[in-house]
C-alpha atoms as a PDB file:
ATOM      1  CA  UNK A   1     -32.306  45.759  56.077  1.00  0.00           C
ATOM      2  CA  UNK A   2     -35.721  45.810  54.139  1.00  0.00           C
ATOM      3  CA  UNK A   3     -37.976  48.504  52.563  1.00  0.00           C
ATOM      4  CA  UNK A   4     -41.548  48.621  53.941  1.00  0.00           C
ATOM      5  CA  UNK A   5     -44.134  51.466  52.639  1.00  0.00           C
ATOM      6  CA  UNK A   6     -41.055  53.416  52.162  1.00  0.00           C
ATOM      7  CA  UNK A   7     -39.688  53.030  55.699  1.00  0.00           C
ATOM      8  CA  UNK A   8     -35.923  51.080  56.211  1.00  0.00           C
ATOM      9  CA  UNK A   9     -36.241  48.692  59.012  1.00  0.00           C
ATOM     10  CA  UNK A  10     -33.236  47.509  60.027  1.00  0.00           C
ATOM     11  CA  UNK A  11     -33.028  43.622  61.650  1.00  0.00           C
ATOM     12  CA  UNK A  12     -30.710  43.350  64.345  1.00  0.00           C
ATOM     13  CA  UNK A  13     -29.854  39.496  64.382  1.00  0.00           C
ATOM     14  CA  UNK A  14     -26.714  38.252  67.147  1.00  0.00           C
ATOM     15  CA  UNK A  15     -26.423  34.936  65.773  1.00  0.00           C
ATOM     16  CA  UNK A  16     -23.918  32.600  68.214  1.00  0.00           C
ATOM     17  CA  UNK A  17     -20.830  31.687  66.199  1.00  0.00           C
ATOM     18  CA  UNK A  18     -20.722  28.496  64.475  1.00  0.00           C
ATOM     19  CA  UNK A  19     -18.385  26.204  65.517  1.00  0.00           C
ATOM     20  CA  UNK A  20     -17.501  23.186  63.789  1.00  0.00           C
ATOM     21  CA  UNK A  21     -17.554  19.656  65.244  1.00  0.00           C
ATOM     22  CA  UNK A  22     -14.130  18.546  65.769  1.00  0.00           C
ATOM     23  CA  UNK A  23     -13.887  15.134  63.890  1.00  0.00           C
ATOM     24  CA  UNK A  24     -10.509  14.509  64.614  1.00  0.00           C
ATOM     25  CA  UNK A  25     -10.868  13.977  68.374  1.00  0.00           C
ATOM     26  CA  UNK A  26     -14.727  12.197  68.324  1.00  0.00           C
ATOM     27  CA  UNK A  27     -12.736   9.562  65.406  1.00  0.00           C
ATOM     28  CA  UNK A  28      -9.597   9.022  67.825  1.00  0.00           C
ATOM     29  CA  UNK A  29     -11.960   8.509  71.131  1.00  0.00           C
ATOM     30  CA  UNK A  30     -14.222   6.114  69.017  1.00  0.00           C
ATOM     31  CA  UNK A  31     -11.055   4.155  67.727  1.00  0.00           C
ATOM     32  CA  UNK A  32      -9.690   3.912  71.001  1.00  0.00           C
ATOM     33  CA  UNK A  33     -12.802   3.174  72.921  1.00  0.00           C
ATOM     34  CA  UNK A  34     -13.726   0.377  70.085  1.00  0.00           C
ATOM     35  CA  UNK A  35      -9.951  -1.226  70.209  1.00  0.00           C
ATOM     36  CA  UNK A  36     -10.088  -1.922  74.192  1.00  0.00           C
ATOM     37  CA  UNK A  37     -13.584  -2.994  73.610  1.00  0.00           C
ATOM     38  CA  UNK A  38     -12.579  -5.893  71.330  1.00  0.00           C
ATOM     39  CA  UNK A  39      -9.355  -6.782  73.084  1.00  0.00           C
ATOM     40  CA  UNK A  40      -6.922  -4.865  71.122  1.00  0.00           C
ATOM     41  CA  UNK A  41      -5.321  -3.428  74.032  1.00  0.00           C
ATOM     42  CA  UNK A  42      -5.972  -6.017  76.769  1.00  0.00           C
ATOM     43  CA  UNK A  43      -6.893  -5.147  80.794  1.00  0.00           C
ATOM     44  CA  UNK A  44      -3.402  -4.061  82.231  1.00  0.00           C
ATOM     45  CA  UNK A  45      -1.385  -3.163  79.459  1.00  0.00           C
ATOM     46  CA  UNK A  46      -0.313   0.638  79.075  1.00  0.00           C
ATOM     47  CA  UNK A  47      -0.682   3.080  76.369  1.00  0.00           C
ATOM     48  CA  UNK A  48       1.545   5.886  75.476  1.00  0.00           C
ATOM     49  CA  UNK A  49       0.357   8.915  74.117  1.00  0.00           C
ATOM     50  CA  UNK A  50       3.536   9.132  71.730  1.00  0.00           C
ATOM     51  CA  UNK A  51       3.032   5.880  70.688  1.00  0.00           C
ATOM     52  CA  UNK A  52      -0.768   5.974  69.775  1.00  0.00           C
ATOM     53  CA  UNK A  53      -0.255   9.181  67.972  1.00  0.00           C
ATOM     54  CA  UNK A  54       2.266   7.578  65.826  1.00  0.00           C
ATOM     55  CA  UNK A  55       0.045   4.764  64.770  1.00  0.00           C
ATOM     56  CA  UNK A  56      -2.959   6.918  64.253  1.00  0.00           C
ATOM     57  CA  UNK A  57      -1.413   9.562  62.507  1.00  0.00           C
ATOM     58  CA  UNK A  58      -2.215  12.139  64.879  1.00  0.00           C
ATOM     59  CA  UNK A  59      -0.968  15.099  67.277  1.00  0.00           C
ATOM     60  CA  UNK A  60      -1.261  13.956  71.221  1.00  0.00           C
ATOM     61  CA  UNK A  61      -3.724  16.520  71.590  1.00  0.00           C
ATOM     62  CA  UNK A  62      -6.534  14.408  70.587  1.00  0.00           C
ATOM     63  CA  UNK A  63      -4.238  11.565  71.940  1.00  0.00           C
ATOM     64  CA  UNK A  64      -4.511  13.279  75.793  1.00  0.00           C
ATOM     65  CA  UNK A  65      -8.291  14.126  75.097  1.00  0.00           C
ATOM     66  CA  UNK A  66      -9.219  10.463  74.363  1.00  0.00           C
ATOM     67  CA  UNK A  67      -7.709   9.006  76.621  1.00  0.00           C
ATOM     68  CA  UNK A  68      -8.992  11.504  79.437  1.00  0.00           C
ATOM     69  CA  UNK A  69     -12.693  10.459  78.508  1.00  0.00           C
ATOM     70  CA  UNK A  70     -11.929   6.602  78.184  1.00  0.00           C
ATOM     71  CA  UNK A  71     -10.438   6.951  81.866  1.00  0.00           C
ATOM     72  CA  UNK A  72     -13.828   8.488  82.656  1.00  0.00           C
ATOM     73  CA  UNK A  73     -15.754   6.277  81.085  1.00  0.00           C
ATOM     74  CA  UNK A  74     -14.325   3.371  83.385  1.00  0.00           C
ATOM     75  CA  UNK A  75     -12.481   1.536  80.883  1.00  0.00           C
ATOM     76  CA  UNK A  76      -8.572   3.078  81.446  1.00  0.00           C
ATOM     77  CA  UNK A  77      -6.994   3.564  84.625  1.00  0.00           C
ATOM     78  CA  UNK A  78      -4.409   6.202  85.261  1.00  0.00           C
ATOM     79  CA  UNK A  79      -1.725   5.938  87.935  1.00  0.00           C
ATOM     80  CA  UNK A  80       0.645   8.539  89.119  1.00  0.00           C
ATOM     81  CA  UNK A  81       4.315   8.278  87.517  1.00  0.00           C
ATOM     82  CA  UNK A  82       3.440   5.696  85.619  1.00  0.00           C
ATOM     83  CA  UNK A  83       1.031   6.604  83.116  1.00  0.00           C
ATOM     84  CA  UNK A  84      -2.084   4.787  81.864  1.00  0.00           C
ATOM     85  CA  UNK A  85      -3.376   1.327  81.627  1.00  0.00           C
ATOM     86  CA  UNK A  86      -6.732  -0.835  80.256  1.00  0.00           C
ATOM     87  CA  UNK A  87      -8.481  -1.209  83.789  1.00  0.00           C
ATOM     88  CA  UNK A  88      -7.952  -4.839  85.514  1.00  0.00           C
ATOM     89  CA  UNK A  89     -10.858  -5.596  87.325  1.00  0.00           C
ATOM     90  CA  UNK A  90     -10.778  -7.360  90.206  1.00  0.00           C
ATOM     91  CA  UNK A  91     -12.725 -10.897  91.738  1.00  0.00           C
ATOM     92  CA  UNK A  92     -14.960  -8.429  93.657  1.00  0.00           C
ATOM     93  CA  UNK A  93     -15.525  -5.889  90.949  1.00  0.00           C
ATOM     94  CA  UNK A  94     -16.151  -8.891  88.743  1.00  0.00           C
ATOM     95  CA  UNK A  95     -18.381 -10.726  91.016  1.00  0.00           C
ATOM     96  CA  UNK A  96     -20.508  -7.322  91.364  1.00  0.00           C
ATOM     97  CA  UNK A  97     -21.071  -7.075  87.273  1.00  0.00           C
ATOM     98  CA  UNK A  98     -22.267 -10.373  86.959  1.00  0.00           C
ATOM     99  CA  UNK A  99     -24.393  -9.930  89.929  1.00  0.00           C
ATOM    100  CA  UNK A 100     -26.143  -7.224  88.143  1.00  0.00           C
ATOM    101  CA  UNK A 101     -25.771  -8.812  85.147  1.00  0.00           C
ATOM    102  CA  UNK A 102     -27.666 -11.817  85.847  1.00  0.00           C
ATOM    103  CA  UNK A 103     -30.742  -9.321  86.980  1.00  0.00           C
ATOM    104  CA  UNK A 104     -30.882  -7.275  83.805  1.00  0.00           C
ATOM    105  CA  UNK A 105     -29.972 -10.495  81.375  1.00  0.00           C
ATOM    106  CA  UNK A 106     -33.128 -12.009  82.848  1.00  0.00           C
ATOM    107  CA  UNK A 107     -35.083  -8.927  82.652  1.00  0.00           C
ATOM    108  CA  UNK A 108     -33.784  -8.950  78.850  1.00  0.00           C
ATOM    109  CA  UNK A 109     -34.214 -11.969  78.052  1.00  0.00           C
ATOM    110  CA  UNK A 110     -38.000 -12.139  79.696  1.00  0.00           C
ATOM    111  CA  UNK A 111     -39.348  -8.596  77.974  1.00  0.00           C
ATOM    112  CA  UNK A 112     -37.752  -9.886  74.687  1.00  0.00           C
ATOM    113  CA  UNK A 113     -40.073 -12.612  74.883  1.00  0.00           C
ATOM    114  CA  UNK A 114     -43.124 -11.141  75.595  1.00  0.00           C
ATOM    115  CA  UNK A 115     -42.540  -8.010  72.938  1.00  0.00           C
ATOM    116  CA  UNK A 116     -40.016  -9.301  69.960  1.00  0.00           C
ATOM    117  CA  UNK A 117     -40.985  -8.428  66.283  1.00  0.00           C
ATOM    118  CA  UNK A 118     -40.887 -10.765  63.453  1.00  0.00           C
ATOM    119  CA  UNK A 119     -38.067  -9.008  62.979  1.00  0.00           C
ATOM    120  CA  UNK A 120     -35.683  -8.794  66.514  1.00  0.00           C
ATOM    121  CA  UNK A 121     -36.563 -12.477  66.180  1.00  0.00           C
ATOM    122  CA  UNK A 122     -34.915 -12.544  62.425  1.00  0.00           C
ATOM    123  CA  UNK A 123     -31.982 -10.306  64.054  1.00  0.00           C
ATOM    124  CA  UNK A 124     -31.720 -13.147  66.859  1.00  0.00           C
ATOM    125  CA  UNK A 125     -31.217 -15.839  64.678  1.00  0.00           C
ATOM    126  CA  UNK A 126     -28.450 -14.258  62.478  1.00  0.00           C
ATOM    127  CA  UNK A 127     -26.695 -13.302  65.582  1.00  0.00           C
ATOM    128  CA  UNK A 128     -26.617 -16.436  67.402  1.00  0.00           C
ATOM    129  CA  UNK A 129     -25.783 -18.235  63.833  1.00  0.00           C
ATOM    130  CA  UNK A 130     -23.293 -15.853  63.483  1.00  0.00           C
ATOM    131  CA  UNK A 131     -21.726 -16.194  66.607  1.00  0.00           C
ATOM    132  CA  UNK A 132     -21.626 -20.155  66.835  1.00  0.00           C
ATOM    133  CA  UNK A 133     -19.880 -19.878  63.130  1.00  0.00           C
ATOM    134  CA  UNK A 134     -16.693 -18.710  64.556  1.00  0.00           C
ATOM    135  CA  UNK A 135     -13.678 -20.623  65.248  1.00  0.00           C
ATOM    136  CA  UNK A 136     -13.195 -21.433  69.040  1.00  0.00           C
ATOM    137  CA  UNK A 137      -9.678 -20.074  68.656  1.00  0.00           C
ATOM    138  CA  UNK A 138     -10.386 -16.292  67.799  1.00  0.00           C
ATOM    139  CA  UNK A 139     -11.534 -15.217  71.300  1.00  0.00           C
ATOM    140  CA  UNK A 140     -11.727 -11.106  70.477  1.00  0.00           C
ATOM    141  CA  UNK A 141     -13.750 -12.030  67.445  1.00  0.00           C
ATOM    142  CA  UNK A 142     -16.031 -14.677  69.647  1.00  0.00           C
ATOM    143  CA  UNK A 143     -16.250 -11.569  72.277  1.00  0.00           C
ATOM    144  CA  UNK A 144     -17.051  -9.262  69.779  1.00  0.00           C
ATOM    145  CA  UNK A 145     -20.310 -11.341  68.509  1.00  0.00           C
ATOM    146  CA  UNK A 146     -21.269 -12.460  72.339  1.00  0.00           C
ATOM    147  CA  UNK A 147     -21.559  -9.125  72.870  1.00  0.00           C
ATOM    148  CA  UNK A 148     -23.851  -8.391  70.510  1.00  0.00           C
ATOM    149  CA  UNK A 149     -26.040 -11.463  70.497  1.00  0.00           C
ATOM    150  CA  UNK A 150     -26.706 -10.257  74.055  1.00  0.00           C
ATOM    151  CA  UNK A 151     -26.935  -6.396  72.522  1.00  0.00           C
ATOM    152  CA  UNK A 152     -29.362  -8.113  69.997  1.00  0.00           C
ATOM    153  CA  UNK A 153     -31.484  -9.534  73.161  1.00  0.00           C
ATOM    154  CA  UNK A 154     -31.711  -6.395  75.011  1.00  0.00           C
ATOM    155  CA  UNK A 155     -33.031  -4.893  71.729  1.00  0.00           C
ATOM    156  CA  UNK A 156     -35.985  -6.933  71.449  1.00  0.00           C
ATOM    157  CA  UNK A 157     -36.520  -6.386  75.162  1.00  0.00           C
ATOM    158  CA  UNK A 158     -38.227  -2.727  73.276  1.00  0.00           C
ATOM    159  CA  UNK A 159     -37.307  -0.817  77.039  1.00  0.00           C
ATOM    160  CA  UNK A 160     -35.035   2.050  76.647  1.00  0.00           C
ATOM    161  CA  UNK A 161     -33.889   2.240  80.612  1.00  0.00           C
ATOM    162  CA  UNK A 162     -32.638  -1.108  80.133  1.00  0.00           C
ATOM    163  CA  UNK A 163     -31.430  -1.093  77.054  1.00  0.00           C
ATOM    164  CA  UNK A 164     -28.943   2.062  78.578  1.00  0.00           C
ATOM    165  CA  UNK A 165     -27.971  -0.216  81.969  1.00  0.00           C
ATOM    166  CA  UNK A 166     -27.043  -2.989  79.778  1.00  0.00           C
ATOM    167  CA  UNK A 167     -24.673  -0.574  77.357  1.00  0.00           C
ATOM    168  CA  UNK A 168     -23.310   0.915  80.530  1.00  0.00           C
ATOM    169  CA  UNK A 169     -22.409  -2.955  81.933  1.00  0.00           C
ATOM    170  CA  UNK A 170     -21.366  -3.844  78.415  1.00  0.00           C
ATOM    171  CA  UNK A 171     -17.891  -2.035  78.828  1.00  0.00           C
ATOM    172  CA  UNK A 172     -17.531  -4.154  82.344  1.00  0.00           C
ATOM    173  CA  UNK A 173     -18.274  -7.402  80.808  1.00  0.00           C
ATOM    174  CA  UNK A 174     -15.849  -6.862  78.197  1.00  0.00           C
ATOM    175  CA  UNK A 175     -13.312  -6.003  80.076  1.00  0.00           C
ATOM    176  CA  UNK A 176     -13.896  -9.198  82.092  1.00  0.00           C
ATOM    177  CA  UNK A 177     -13.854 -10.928  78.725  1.00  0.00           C
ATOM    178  CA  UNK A 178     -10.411 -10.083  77.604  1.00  0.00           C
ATOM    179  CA  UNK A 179      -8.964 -10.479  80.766  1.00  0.00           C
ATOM    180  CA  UNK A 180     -10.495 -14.407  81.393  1.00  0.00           C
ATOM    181  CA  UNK A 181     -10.047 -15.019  77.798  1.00  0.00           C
ATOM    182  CA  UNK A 182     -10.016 -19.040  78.156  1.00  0.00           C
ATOM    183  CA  UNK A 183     -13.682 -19.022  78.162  1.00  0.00           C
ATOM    184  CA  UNK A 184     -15.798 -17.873  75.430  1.00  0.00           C
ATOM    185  CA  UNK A 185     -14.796 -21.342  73.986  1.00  0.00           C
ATOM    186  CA  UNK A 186     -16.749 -23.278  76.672  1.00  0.00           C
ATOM    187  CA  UNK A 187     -18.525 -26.198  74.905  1.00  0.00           C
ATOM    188  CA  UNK A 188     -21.425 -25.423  77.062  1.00  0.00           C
ATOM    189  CA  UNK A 189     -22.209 -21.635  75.446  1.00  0.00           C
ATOM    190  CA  UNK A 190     -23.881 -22.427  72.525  1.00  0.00           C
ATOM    191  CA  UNK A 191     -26.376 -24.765  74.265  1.00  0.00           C
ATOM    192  CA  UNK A 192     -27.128 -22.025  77.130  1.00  0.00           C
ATOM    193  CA  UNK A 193     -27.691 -20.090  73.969  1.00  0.00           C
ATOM    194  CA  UNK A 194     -30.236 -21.730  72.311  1.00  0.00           C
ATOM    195  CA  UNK A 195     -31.559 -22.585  75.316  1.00  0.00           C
ATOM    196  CA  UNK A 196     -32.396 -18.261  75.278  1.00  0.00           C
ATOM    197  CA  UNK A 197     -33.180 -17.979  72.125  1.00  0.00           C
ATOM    198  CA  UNK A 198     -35.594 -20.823  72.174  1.00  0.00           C
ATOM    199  CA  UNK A 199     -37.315 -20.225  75.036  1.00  0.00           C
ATOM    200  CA  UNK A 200     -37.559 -16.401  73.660  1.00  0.00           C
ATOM    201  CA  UNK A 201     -39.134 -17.150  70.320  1.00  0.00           C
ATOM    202  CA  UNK A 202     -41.897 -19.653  72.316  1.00  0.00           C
ATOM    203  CA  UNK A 203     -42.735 -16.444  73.915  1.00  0.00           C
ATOM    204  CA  UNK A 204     -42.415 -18.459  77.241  1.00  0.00           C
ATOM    205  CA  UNK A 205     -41.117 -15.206  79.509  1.00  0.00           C
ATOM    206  CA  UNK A 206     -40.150 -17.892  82.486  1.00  0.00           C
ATOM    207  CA  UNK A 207     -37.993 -19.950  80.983  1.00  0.00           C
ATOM    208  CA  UNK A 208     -36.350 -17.474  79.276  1.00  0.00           C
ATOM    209  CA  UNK A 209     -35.439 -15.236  81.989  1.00  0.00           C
ATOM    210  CA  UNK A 210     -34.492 -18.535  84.130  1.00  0.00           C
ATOM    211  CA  UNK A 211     -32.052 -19.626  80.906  1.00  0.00           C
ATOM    212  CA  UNK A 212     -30.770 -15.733  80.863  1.00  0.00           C
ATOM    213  CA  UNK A 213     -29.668 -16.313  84.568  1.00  0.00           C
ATOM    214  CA  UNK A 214     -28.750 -19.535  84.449  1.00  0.00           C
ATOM    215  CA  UNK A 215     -26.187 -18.673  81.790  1.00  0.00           C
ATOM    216  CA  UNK A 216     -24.733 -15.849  83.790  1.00  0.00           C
ATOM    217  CA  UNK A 217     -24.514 -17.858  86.642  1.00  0.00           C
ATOM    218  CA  UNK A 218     -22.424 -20.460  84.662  1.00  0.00           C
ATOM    219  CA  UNK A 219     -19.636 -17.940  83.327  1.00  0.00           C
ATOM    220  CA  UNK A 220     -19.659 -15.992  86.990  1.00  0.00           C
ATOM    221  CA  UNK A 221     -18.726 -19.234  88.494  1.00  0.00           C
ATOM    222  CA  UNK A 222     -16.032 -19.803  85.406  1.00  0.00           C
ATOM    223  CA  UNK A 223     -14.637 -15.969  86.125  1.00  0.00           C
ATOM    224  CA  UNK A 224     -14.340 -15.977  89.603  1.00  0.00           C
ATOM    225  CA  UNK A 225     -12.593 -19.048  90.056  1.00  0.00           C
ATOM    226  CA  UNK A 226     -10.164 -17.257  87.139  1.00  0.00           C
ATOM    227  CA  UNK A 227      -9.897 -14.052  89.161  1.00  0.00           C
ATOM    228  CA  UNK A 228     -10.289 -15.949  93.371  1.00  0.00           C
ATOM    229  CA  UNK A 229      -6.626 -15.019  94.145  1.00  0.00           C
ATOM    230  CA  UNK A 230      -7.722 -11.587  93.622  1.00  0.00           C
ATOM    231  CA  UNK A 231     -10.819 -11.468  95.846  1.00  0.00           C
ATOM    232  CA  UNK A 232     -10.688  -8.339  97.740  1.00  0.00           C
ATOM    233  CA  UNK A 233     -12.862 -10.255 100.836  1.00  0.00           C
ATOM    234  CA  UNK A 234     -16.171 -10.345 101.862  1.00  0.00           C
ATOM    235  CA  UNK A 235     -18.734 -12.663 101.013  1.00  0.00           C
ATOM    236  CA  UNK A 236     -20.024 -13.331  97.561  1.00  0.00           C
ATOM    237  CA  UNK A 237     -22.912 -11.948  95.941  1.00  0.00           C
ATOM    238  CA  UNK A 238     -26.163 -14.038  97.093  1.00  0.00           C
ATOM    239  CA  UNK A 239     -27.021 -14.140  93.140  1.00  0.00           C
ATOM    240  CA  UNK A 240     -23.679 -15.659  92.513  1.00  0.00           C
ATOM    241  CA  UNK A 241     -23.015 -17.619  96.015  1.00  0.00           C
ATOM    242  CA  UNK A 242     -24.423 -20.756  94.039  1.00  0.00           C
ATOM    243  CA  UNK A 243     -22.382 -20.597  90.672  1.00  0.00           C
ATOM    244  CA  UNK A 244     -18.982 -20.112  92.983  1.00  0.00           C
ATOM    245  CA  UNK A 245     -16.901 -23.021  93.366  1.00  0.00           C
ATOM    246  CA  UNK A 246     -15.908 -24.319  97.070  1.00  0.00           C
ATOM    247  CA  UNK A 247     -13.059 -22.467  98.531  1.00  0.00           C
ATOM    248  CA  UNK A 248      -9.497 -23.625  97.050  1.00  0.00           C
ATOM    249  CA  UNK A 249     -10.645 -25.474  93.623  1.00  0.00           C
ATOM    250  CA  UNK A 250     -10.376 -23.791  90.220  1.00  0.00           C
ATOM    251  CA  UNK A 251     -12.870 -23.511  88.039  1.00  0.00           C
ATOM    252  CA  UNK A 252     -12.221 -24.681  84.520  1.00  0.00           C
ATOM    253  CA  UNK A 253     -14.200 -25.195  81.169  1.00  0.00           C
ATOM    254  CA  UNK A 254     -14.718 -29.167  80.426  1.00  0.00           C
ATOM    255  CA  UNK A 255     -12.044 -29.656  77.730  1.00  0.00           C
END
C-alpha cells in the first residue's frame, strides 16, 4: 500500500512461489553421471539403489531420480527383473559412433585450425602434455584426459552446434573406452596426437582434419576387432570399411 496526494492505492502483486533448487538430487545425478564417465562403474555392471545410497549418504529418492535420468541420457540400461546396468554397447552401435565420430573430429580438428586463439592453442598444449604424462597403466585416468584433449579441440573449433554433437558423442565414446580398455595405451596415440596438434597450430585446415580422421579410423579398427563377436550384421560403415580388419583376425595394439 502507498499514500499518493492523500489517496491509498493498494498494489495487488501474485508473485509465483519460490521454490528452491534441490541440491541434493542435481549433486547425486552429477556424481553418478561423472563416475560411469571415468570408468568407475564399468559398461555391464549393475547398480543398486540400496547400495549407492549407502555410499553416498543418501535416501533412494534421489538414488531412483538419478538413475532415471542417466538411463535417459543413454548411459544406463534398465532391464525388467533385473534391475539396472552401465550400457554395453555393441560392434554395431560402436561402429556407428566412430563413424560419426570421424566426421565431427575432422570438422574439429579443421575449424580449430583456421580459428584457435593464442590461447585454445596454450590450452592444447597443456592438454596433450598432460595427457602423454600419464602412466600407460592407469587407463580411467588416460580416458579421462583423452577426453578432454579432444574436448579441448572442439573448443578451439569456436562453433557451438558442434561443440553440443561432440558432448552428446562424448558419453558414447566413453563408454566404448571403458569397455575396450586395452587401448588407450597404444604406442601409436601420442604420435596421431601430435600429428593434430601440429598440423592445427600450422593453421594447415587439410592436414589437420585428414590427421583427426585418420586417428579415428585407427582406434575404430582397434574397437571393432575388440567388440567383432558382437556384430549385430550388416555391412560396416563406408567411413570405417577401411580401418576394419579382414574377417576372422583380431585386432591388437603393437606391444
Amino acid at each position: 500500500m502507498k499514500l499518493f496526494h492523500g489517496y491509498k492505492i493498494v498494489y495487488n502483486i501474485h508473485v509465483t512461489p519460490f521454490e528452491r533448487p534441490n541440491l541434493v538430487r542435481e549433486g547425486v545425478y552429477q556424481h553418478l553421471r561423472r563416475a560411469v564417465l571415468d570408468g568407475k562403474f564399468l559398461p555391464g555392471e549393475r547398480l543398486g539403489e540400496a547400495e549407492l545410497g549407502d555410499k553416498l549418504g543418501v535416501s533412494r529418492t534421489p538414488i531412483r531420480e538419478a538413475i532415471m535420468r542417466l538411463t535417459q541420457d543413454g548411459l544406463l540400461i534398465a532391464e525388467a527383473n533385473k534391475g539396472v546396468r552401465v550400457r554395453l554397447l555393441s560392434a554395431a552401435e560402436a561402429r556407428d559412433t566412430y563413424a560419426v565420430r570421424e566426421e565431427l573430429d575432422g570438422l574439429a580438428a579443421a575449424l580449430a585450425a583456421a580459428q584457435h586463439t593464442r590461447a585454445d592453442a596454450q590450452a592444447l598444449r597443456a592438454a596433450l602434455n598432460t595427457l602423454n604424462a600419464v602412466q600407460g597403466s592407469d587407463y580411467r585416468e588416460q580416458t579421462r584426459l583423452d577426453l578432454a584433449f579432444h574436448r579441448a579441440m572442439t573448443d578451439a573449433a569456436h562453433n557451438a552446434a558442434l561443440s553440443d554433437l561432440a558432448r552428446s558423442l562424448e558419453q558414447q565414446v566413453a563408454l566404448i573406452k571403458h569397455q575396450t580398455r586395452n587401448y588407450n595405451a597404444w604406442p601409436g596415440t601420442a604420435t596421431q596426437h601430435a600429428a593434430i596438434l601440429d598440423a592445427v597450430l600450422s593453421r594447415d585446415a587439410d592436414a589437420a582434419r585428414e590427421a583427426a580422421r585418420e586417428h579415428v579410423r585407427t582406434f575404430g579398427r582397434l574397437v571393432l576387432g575388440e567388440l567383432g563377436d558382437d556384430a549385430a550384421g550388416g555391412p560396416p560403415s563406408p567411413l570405417l570399411r577401411g580401418a576394419l580388419p579382414p574377417q576372422g583376425e583380431r585386432s591388437t595394439p603393437p606391444p
